[in-house]
PDB file of N, CA and C in Angstrom:
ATOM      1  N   UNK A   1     146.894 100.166 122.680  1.00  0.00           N
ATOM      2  CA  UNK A   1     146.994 101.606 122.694  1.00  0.00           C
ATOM      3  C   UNK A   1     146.283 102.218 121.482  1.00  0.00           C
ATOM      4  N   UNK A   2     146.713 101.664 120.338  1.00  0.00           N
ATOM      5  CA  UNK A   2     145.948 101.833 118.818  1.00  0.00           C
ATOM      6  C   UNK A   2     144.275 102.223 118.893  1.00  0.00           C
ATOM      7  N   UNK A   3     143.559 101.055 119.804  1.00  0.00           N
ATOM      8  CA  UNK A   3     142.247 101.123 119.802  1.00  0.00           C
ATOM      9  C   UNK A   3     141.774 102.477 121.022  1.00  0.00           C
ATOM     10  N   UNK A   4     142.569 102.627 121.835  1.00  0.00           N
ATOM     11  CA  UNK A   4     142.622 104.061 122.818  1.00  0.00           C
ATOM     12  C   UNK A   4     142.161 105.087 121.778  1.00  0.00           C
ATOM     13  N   UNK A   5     142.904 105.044 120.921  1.00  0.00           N
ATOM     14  CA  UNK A   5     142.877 106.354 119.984  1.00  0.00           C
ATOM     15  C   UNK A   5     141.790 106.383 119.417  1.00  0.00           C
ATOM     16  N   UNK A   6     141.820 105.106 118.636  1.00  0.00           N
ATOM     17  CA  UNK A   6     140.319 105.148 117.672  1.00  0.00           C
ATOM     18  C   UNK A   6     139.054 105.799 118.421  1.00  0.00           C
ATOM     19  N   UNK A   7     138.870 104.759 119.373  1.00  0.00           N
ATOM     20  CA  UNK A   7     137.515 104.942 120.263  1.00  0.00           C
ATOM     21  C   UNK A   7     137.783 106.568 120.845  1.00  0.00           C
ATOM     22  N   UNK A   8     138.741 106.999 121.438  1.00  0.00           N
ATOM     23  CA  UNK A   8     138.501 108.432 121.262  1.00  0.00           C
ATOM     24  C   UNK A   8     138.264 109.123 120.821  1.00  0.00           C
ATOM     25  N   UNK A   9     139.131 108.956 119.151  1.00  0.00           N
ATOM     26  CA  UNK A   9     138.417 109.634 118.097  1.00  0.00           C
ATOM     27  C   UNK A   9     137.201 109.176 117.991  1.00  0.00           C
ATOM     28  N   UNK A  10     136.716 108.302 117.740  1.00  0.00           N
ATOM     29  CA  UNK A  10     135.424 108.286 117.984  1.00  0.00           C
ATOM     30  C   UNK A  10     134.325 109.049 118.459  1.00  0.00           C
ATOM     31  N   UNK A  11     134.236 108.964 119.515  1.00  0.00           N
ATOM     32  CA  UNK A  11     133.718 109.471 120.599  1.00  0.00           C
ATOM     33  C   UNK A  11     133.933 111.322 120.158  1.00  0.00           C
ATOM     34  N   UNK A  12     134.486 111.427 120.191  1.00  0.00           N
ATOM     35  CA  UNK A  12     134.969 112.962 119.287  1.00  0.00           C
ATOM     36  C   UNK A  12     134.460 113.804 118.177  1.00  0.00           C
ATOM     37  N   UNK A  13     134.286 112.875 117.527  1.00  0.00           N
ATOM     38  CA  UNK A  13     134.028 112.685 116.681  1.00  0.00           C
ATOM     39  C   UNK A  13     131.871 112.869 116.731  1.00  0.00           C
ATOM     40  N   UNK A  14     131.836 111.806 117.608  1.00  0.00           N
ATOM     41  CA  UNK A  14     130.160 111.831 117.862  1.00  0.00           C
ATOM     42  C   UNK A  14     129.662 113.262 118.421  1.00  0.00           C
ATOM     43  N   UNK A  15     130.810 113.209 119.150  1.00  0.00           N
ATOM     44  CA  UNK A  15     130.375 114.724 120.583  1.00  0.00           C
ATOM     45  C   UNK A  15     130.246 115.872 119.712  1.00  0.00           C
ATOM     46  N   UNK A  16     131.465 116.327 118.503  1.00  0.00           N
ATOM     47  CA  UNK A  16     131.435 117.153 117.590  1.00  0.00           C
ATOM     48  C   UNK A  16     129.928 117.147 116.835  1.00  0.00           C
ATOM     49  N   UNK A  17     129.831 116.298 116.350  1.00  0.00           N
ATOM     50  CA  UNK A  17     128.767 116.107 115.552  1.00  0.00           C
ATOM     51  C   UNK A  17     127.310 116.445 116.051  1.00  0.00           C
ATOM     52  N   UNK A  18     127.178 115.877 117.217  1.00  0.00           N
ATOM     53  CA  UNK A  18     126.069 116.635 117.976  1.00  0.00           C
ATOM     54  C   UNK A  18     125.742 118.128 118.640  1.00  0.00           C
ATOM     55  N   UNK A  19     127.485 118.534 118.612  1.00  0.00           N
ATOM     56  CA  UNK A  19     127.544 119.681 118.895  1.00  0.00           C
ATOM     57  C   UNK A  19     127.085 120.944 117.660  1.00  0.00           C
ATOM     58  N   UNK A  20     127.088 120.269 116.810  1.00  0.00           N
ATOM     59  CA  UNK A  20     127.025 121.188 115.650  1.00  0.00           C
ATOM     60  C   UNK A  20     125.863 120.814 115.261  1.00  0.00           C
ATOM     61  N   UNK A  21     124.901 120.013 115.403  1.00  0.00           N
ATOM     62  CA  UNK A  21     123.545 119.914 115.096  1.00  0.00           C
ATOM     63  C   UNK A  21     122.507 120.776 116.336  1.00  0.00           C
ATOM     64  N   UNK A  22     123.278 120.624 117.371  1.00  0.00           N
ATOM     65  CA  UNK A  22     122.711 121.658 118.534  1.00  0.00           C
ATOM     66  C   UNK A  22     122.769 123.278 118.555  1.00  0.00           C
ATOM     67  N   UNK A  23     123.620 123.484 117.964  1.00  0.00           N
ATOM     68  CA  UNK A  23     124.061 124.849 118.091  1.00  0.00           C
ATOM     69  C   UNK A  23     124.441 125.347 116.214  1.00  0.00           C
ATOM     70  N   UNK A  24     124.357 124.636 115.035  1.00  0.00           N
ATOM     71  CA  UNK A  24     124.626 125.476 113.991  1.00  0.00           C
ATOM     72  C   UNK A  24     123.606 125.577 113.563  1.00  0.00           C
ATOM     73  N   UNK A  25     121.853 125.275 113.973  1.00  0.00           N
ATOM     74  CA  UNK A  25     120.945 125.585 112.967  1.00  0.00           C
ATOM     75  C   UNK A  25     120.011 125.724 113.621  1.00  0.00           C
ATOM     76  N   UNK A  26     119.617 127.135 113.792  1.00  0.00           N
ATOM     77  CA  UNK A  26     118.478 127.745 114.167  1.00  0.00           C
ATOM     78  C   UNK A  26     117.352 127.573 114.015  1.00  0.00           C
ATOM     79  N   UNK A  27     116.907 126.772 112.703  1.00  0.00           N
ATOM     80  CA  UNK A  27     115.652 126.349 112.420  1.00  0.00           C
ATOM     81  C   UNK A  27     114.922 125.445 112.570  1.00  0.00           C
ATOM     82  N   UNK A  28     113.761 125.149 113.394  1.00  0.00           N
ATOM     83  CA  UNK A  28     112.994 124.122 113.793  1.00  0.00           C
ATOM     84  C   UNK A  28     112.885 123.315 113.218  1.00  0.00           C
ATOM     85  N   UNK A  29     112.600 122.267 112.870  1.00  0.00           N
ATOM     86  CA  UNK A  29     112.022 121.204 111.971  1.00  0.00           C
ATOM     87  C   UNK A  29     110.798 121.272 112.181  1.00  0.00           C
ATOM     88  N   UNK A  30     109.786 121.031 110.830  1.00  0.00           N
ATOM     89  CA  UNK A  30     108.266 121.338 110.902  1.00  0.00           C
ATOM     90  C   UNK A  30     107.533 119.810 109.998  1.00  0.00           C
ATOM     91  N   UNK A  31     106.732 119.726 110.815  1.00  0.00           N
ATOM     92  CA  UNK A  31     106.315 118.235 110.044  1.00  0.00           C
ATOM     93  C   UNK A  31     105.868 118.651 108.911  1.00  0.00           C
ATOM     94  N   UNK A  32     106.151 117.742 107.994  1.00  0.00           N
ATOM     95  CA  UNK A  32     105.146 117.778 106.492  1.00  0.00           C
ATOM     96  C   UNK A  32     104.308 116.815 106.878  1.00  0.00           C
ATOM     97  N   UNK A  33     103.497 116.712 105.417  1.00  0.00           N
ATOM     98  CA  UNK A  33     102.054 116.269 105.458  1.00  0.00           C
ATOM     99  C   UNK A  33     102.161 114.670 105.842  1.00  0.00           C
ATOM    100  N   UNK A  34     100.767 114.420 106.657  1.00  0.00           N
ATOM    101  CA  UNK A  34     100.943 112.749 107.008  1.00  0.00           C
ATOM    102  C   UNK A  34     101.452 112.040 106.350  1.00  0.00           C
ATOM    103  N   UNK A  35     101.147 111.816 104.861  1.00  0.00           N
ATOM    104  CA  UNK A  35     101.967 110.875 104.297  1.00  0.00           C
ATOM    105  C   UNK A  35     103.078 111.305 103.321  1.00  0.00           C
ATOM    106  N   UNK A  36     103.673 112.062 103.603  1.00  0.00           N
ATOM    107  CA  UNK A  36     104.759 112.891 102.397  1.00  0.00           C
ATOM    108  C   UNK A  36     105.511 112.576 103.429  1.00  0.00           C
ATOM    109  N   UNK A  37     106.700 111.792 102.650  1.00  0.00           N
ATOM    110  CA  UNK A  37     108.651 111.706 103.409  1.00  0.00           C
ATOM    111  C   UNK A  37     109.228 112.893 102.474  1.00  0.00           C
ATOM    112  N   UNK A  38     109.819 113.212 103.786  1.00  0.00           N
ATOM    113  CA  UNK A  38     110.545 114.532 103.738  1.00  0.00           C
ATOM    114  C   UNK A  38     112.286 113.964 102.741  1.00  0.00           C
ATOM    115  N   UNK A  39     112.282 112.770 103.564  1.00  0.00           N
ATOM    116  CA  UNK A  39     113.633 112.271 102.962  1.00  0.00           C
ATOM    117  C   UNK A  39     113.471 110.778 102.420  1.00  0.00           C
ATOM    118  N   UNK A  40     114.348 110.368 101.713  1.00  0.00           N
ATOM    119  CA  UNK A  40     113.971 109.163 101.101  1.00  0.00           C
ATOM    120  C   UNK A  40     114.917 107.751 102.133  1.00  0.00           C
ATOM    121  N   UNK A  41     115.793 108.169 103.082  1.00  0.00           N
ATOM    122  CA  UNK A  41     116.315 107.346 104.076  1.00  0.00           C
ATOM    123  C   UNK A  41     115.732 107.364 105.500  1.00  0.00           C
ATOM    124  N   UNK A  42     115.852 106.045 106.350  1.00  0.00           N
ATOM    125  CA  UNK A  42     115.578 106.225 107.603  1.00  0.00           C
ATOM    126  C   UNK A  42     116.416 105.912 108.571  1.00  0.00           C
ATOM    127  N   UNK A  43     117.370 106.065 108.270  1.00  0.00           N
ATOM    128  CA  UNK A  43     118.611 106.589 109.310  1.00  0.00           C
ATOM    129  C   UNK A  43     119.634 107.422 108.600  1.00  0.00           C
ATOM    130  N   UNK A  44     120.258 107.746 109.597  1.00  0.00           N
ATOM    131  CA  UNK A  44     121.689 108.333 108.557  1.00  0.00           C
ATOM    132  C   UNK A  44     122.908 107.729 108.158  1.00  0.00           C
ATOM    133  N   UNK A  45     122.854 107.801 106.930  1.00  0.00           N
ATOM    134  CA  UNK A  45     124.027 106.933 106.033  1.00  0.00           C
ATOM    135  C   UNK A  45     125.225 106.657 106.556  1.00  0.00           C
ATOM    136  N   UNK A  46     125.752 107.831 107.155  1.00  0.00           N
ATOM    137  CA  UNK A  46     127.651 108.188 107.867  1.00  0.00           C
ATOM    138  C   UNK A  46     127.382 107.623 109.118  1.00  0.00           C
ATOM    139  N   UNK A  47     126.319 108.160 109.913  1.00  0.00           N
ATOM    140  CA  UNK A  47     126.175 107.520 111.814  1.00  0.00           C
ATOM    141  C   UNK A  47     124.940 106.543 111.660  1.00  0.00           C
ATOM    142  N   UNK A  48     125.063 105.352 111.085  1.00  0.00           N
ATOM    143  CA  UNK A  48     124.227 104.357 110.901  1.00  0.00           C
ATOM    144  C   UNK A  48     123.269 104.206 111.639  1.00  0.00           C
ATOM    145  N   UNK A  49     123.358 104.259 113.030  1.00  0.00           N
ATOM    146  CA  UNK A  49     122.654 103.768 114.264  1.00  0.00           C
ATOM    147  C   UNK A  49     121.971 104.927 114.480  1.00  0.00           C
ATOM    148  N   UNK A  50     121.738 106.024 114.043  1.00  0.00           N
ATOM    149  CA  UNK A  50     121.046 107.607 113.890  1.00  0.00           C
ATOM    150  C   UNK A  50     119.772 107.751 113.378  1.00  0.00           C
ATOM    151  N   UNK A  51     118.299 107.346 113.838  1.00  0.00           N
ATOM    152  CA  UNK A  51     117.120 106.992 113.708  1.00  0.00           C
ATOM    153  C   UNK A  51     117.077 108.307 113.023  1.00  0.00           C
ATOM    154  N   UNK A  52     116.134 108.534 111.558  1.00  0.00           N
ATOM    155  CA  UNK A  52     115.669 109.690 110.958  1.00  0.00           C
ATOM    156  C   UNK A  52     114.334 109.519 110.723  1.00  0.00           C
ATOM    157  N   UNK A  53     113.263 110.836 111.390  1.00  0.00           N
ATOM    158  CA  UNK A  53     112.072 110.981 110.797  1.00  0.00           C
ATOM    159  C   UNK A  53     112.054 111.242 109.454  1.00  0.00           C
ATOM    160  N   UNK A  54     111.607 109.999 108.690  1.00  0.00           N
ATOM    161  CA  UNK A  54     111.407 110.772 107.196  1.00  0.00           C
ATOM    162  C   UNK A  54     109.927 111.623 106.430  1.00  0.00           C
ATOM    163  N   UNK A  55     109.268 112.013 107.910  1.00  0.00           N
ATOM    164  CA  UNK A  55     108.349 113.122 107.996  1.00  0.00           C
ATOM    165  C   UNK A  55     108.675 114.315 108.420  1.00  0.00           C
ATOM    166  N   UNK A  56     110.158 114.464 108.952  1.00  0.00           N
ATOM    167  CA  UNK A  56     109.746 115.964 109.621  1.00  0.00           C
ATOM    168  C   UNK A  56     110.699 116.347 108.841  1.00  0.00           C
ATOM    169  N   UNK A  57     111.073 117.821 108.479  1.00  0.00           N
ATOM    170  CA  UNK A  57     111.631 118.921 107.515  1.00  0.00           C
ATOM    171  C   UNK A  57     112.835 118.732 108.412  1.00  0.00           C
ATOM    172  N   UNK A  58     113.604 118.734 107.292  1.00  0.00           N
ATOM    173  CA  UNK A  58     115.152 118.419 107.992  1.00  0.00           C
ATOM    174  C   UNK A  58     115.837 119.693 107.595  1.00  0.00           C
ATOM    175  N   UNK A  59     116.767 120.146 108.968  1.00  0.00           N
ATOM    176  CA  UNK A  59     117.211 121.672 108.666  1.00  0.00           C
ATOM    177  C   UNK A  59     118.078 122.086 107.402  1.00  0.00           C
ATOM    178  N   UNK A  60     117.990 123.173 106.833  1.00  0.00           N
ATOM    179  CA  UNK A  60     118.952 123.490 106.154  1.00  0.00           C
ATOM    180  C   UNK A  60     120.514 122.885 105.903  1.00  0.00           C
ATOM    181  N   UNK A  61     120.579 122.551 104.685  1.00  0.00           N
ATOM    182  CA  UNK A  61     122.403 121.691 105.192  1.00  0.00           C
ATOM    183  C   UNK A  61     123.092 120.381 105.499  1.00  0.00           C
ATOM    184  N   UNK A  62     121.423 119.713 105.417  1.00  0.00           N
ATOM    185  CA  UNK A  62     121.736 118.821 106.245  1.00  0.00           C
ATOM    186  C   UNK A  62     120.887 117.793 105.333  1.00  0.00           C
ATOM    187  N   UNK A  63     120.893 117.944 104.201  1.00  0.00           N
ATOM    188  CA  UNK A  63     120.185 117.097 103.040  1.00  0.00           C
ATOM    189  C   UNK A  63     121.306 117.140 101.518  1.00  0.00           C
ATOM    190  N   UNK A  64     120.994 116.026 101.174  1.00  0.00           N
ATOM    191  CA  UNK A  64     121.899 116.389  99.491  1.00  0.00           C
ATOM    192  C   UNK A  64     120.534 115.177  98.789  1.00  0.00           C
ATOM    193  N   UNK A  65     120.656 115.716  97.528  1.00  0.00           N
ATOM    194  CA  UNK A  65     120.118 115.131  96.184  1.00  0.00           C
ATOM    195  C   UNK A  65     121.575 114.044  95.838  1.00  0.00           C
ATOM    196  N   UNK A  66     120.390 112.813  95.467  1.00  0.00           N
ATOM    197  CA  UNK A  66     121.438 111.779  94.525  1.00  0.00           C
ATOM    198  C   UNK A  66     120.667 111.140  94.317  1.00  0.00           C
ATOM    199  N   UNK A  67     121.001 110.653  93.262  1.00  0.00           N
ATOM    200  CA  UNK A  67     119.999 109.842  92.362  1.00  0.00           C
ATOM    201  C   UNK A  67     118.364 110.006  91.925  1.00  0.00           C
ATOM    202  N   UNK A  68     118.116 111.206  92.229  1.00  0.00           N
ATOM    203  CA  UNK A  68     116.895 111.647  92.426  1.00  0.00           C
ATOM    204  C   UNK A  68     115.915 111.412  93.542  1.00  0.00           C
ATOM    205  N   UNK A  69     116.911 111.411  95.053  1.00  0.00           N
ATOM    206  CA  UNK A  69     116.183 110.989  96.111  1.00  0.00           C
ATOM    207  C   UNK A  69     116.721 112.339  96.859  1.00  0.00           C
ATOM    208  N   UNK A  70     115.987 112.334  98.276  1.00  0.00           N
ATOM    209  CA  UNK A  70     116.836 113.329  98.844  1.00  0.00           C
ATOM    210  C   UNK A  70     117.250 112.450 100.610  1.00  0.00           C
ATOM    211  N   UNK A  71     118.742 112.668 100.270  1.00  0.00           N
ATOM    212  CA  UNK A  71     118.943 112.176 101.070  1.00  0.00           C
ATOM    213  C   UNK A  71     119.338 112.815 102.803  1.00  0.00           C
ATOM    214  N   UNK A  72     118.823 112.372 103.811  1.00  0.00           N
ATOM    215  CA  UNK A  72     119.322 113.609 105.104  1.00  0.00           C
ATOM    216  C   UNK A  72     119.845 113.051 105.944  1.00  0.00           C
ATOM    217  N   UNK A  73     120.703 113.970 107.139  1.00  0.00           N
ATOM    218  CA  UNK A  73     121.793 113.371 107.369  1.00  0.00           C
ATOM    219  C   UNK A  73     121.360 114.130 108.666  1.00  0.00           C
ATOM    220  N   UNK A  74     122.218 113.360 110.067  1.00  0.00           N
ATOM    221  CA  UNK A  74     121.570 114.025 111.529  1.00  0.00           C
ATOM    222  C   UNK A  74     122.649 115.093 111.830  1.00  0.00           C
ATOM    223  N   UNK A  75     123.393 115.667 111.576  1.00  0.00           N
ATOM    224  CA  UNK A  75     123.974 116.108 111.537  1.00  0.00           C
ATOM    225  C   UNK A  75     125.107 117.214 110.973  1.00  0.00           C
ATOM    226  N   UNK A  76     125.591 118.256 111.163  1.00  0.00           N
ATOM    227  CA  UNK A  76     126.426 118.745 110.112  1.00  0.00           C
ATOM    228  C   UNK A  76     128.002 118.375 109.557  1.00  0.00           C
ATOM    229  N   UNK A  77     128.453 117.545 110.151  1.00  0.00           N
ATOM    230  CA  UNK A  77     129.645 116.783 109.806  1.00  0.00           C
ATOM    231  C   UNK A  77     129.553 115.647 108.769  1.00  0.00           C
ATOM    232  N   UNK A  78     128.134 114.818 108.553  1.00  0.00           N
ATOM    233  CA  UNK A  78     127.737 114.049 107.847  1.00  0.00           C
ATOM    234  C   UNK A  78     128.386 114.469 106.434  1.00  0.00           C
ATOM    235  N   UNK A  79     127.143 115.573 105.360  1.00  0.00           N
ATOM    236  CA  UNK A  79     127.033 115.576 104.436  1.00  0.00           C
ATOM    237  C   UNK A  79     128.453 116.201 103.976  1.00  0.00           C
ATOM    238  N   UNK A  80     129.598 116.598 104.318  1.00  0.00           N
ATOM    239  CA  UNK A  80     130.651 116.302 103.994  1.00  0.00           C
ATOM    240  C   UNK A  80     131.317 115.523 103.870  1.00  0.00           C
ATOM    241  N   UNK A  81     131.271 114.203 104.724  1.00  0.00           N
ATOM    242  CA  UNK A  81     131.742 112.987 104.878  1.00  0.00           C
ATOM    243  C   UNK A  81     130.630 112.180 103.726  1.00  0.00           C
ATOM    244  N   UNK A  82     129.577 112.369 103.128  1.00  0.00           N
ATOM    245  CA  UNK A  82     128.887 111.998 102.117  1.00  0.00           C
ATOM    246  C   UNK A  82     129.404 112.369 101.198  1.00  0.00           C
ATOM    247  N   UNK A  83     129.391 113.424 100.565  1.00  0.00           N
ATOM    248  CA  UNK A  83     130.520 114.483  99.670  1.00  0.00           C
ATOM    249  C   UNK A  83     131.568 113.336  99.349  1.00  0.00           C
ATOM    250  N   UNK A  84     132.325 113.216  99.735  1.00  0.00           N
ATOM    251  CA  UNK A  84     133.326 112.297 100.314  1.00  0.00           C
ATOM    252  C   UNK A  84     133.733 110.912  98.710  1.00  0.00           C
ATOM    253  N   UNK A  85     132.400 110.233  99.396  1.00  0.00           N
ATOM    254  CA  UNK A  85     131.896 108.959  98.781  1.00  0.00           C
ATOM    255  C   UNK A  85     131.895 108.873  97.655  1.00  0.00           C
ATOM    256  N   UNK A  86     132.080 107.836  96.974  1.00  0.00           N
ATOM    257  CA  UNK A  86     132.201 107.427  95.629  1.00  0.00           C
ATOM    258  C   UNK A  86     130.645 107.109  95.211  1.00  0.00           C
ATOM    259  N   UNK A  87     130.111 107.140  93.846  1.00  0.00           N
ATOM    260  CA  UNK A  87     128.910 106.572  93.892  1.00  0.00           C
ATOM    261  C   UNK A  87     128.170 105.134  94.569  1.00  0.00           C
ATOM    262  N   UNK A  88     129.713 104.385  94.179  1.00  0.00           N
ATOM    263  CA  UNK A  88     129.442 102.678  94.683  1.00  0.00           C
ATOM    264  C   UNK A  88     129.362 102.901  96.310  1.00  0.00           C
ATOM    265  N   UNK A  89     129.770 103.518  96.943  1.00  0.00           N
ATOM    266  CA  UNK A  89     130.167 103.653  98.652  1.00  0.00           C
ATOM    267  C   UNK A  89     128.821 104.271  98.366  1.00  0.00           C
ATOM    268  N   UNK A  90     128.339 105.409  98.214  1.00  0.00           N
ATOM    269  CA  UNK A  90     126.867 106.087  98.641  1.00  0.00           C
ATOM    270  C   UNK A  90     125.720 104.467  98.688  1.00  0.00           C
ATOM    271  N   UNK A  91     125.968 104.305  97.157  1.00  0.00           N
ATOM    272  CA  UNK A  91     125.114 103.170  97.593  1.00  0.00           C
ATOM    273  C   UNK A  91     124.707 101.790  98.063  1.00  0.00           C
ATOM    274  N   UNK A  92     126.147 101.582  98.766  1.00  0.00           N
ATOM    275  CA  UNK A  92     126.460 100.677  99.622  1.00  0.00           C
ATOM    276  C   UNK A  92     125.885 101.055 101.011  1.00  0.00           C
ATOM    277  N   UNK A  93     126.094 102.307 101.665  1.00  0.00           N
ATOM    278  CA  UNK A  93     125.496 103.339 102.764  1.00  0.00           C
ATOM    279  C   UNK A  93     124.485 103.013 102.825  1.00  0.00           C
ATOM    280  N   UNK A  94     123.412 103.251 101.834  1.00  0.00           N
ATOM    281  CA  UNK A  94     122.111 103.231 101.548  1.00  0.00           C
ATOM    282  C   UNK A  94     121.177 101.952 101.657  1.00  0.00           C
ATOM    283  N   UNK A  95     122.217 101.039 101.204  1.00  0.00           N
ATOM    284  CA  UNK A  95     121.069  99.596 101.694  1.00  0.00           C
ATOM    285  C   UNK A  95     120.664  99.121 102.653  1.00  0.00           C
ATOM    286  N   UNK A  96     119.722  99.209 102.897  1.00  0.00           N
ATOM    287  CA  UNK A  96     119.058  98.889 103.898  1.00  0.00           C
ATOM    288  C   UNK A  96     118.311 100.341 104.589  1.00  0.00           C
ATOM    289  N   UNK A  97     118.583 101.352 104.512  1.00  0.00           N
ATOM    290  CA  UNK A  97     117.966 102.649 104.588  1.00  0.00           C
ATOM    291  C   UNK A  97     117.184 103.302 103.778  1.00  0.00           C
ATOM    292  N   UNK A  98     116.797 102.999 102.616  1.00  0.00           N
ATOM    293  CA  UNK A  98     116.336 103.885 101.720  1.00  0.00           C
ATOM    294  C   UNK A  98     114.682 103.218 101.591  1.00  0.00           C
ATOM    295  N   UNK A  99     113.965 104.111 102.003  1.00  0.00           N
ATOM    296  CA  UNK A  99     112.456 103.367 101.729  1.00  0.00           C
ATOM    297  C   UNK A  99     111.449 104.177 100.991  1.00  0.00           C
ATOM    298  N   UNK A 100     111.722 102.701 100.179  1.00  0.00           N
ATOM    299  CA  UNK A 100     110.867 103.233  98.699  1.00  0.00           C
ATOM    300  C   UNK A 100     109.380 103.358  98.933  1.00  0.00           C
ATOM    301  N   UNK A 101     108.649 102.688  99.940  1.00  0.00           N
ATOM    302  CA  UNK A 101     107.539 103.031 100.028  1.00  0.00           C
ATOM    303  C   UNK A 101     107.297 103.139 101.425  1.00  0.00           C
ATOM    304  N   UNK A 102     106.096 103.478 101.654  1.00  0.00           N
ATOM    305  CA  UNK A 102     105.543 103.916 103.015  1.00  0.00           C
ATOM    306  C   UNK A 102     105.348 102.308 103.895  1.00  0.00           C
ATOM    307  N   UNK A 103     105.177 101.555 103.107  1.00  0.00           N
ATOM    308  CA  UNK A 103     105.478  99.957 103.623  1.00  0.00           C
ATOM    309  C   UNK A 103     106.292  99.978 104.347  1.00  0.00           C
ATOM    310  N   UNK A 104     107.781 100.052 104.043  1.00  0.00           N
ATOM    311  CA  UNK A 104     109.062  99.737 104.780  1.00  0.00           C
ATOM    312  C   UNK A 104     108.843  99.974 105.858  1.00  0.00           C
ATOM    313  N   UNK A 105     108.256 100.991 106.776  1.00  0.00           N
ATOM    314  CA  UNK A 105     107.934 101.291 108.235  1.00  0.00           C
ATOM    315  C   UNK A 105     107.687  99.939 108.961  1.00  0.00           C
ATOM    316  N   UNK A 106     107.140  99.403 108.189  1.00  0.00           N
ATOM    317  CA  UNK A 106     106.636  98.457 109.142  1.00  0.00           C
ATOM    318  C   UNK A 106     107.639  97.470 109.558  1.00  0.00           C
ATOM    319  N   UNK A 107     108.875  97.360 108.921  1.00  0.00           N
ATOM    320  CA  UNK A 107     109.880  96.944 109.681  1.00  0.00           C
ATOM    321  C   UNK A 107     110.553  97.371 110.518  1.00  0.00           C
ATOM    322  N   UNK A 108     110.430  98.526 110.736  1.00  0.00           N
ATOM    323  CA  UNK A 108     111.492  99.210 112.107  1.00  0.00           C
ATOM    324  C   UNK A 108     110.249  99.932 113.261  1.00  0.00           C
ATOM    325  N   UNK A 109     109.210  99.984 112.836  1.00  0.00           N
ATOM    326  CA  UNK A 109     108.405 100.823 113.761  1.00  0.00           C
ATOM    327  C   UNK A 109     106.899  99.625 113.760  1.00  0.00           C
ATOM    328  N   UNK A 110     106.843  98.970 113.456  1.00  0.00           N
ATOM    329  CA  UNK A 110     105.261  98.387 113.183  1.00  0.00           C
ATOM    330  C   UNK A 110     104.160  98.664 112.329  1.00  0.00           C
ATOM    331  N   UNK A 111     104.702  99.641 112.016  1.00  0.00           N
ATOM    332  CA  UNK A 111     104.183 100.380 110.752  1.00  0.00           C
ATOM    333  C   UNK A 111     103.499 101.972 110.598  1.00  0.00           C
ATOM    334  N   UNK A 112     103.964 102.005 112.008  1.00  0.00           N
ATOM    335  CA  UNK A 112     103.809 103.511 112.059  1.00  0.00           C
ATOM    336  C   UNK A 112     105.020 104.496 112.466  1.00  0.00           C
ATOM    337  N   UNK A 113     104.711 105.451 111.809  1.00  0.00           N
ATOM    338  CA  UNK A 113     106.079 106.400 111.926  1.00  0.00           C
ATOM    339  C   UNK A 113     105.244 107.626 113.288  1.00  0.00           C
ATOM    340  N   UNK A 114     105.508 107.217 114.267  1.00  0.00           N
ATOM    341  CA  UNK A 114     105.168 107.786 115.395  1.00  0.00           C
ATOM    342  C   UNK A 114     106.502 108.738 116.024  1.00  0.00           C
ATOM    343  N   UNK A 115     107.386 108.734 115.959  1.00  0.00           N
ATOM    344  CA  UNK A 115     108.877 108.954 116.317  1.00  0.00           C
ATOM    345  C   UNK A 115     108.850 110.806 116.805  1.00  0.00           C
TER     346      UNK A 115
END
């Protein structure tokens, strides 16, 4: 019964989250320049499995500074649940997401950020 709940919340949880990336931000996302990352991660930290262009302008709200990176999040429920985090948890989140150079592509895409 326990896991009923979870996975609902869950699921709730996701549906919310998309709901509020659909409907709280009016503003397009606009590509920046070919080789300029917009963000310094390529997924999102809180919904792991959440593919992020780290070329296109990520809406208002939906980015925070740490450590002198900028980090973005798919969603508006995220960067509160980032908020959240302790420094050691942020950068526990972060491993394996954070790409320091334009190299890293080539492990999740072949080396092009086509997305």
């Amino acid at each position: 019964m326990r896991t009923h709940w979870i996975s609902a919340a869950a699921v709730l949880l996701i549906a919310f989250g998309l709901m509020a990336l659909a409907t709280g931000c009016d503003a397009e996302p606009t590509a920046a320049g070919d080789d300029e990352a917009v963000i310094a991660n390529t997924h999102c930290p809180i919904m792991t499995d959440i593919e992020l262009d780290r070329h296109t302008e990520i809406p208002e709200g939906l980015t925070r500074e740490w450590n002198g990176k900028t980090i973005g999040f798919c969603c508006g429920s995220c960067p509160p649940a980032w908020d959240e985090l302790s420094d050691e948890e942020k950068q526990e989140k972060l491993e394996g997401i954070i790409a320091d150079n334009p190299s890293h592509a080539a492990g999740c895409c072949g080396g092009h950020h086509s997305h």
